[in-house]
Protein backbone atom coordinates (compact mmCIF):
# COMPACT_ATOMS: atom_id res chain seq x y z
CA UNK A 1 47.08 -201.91 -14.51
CA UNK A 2 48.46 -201.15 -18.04
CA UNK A 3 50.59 -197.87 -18.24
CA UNK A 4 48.01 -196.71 -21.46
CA UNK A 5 44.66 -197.12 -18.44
CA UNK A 6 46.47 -195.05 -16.24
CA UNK A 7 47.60 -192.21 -17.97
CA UNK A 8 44.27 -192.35 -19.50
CA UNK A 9 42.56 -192.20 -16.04
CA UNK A 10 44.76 -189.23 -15.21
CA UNK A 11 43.97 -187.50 -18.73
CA UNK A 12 40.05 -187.61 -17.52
CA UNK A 13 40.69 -186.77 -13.62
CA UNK A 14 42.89 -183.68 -15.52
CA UNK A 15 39.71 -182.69 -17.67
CA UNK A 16 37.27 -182.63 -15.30
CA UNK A 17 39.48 -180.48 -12.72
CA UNK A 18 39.24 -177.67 -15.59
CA UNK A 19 35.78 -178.38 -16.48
CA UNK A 20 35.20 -177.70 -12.58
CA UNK A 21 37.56 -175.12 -11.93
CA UNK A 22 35.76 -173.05 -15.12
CA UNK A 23 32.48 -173.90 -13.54
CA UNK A 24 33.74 -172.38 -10.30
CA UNK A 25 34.87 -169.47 -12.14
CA UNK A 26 32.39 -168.26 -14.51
CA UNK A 27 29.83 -168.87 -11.52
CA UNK A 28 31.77 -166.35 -9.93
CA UNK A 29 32.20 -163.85 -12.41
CA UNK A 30 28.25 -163.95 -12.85
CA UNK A 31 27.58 -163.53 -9.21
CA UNK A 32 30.24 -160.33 -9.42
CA UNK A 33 28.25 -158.62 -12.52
CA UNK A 34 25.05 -159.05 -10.24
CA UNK A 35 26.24 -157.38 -7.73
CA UNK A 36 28.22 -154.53 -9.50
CA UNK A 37 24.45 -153.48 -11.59
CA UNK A 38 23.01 -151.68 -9.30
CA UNK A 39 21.53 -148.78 -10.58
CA UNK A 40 22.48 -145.39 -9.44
CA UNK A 41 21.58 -141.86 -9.85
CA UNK A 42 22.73 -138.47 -10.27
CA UNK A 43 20.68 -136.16 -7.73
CA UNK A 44 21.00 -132.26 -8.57
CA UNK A 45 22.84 -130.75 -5.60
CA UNK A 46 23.30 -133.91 -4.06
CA UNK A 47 25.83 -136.28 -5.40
CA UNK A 48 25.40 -140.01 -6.71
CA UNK A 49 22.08 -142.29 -4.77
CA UNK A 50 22.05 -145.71 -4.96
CA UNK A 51 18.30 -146.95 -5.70
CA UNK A 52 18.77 -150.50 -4.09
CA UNK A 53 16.65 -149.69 -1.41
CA UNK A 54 13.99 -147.73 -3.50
CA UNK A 55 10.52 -148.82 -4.91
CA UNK A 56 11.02 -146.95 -7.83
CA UNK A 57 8.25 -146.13 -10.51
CA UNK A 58 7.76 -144.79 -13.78
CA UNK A 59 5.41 -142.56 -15.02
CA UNK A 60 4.32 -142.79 -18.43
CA UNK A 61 1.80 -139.85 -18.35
CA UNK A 62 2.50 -136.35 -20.56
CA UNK A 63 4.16 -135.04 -17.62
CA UNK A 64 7.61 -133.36 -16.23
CA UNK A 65 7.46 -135.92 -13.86
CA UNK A 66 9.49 -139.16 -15.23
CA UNK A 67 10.05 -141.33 -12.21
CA UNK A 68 8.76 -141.53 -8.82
CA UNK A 69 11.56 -143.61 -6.51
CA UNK A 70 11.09 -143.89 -2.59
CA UNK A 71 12.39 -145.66 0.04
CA UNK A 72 9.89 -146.01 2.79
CA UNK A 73 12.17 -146.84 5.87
CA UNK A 74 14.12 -143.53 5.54
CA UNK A 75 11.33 -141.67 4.28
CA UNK A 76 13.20 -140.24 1.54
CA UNK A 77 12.20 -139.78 -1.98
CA UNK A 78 14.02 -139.29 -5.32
CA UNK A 79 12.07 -137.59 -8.39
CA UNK A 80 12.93 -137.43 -12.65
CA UNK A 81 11.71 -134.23 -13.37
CA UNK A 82 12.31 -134.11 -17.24
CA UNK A 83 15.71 -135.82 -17.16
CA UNK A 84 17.07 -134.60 -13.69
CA UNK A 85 16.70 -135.90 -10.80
CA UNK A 86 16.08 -134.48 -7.34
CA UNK A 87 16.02 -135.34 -3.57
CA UNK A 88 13.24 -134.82 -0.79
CA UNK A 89 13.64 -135.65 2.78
CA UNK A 90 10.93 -136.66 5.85
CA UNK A 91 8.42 -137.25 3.15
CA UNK A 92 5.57 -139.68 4.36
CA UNK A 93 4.11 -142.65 2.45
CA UNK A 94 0.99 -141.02 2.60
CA UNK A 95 2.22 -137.99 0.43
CA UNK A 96 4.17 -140.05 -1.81
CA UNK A 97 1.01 -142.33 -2.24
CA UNK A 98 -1.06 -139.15 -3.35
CA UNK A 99 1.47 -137.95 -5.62
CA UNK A 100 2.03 -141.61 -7.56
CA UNK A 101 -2.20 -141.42 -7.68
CA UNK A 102 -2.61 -137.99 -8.51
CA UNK A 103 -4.28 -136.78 -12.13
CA UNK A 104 -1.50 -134.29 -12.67
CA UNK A 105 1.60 -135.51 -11.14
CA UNK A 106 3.22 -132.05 -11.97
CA UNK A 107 0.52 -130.03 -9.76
CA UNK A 108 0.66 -132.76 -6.96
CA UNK A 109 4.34 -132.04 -6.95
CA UNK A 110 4.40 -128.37 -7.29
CA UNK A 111 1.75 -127.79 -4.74
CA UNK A 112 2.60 -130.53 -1.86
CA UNK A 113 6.03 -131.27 -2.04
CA UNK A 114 8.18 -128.78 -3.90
CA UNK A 115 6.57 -125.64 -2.02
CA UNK A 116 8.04 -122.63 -2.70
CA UNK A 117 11.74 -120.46 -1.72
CA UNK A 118 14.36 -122.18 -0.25
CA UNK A 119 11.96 -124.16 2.46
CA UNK A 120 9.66 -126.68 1.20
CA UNK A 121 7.55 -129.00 2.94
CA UNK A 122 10.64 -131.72 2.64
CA UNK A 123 13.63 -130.04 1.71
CA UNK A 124 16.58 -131.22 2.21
CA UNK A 125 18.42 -128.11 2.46
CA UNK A 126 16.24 -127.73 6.14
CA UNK A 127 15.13 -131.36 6.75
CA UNK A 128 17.96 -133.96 7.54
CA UNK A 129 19.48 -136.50 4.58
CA UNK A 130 18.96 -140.00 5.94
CA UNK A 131 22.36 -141.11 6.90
CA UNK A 132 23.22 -144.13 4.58
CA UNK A 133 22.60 -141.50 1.57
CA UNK A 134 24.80 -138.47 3.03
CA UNK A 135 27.94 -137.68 1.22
């Protein structure tokens, strides 16, 4: 083998090392900024919720009510009211179902859920956080 073949076959086995070893790399960084969007929320008197495990919608109807998110397995809802967000806990699918369905959102709310004083139908001040969202 001539010295000029080899060095040249070790020049291309060089190259494709990096080309791999970038592959490897950037394929890694991508996977990394997938994982790190989650989105999360700031919950008035509550702390930071991740909504990973939320079916979250948005309601685009002249309302205070901006966002409806809930996560059925915990039974535990998070609401946009204007721009803030808030927490209710033990809340069934069915009530969450009416309120997403509702004409006015903002009645549904005040009437059903929100209830009145410091003890509403699913407060979480006097019905338990799910665990994986305590602080």
């Amino acid at each position: 083998m001539r010295p000029s073949s080899r060095y040249r076959g070790e020049f291309e086995l060089k190259i494709r090392l990096k080309v791999t070893l970038r592959f490897i790399i950037l394929s890694a960084l991508a996977l990394m900024c997938q994982v790190a969007t989650a989105e999360t929320v700031q919950v008035k008197y509550h702390g930071v919720v991740s909504l990973d495990a939320f079916a979250c919608a948005d309601v685009r109807e002249g309302s205070d009510v901006s966002r409806i998110c809930y996560d059925q397995t915990e039974r535990y809802m998070v609401i946009q009211l204007r721009t803030t967000y808030y927490h209710y806990c033990e809340i069934d699918a069915a009530t969450v179902q009416g309120l997403q369905s509702a004409g006015s959102k903002r009645k549904f709310f005040e009437t059903r859920i929100r209830g009145s004083g410091a003890d509403g139908p699913f407060d979480c001040r006097t019905h338990p956080i799910p665990k994986k969202y305590r602080q």
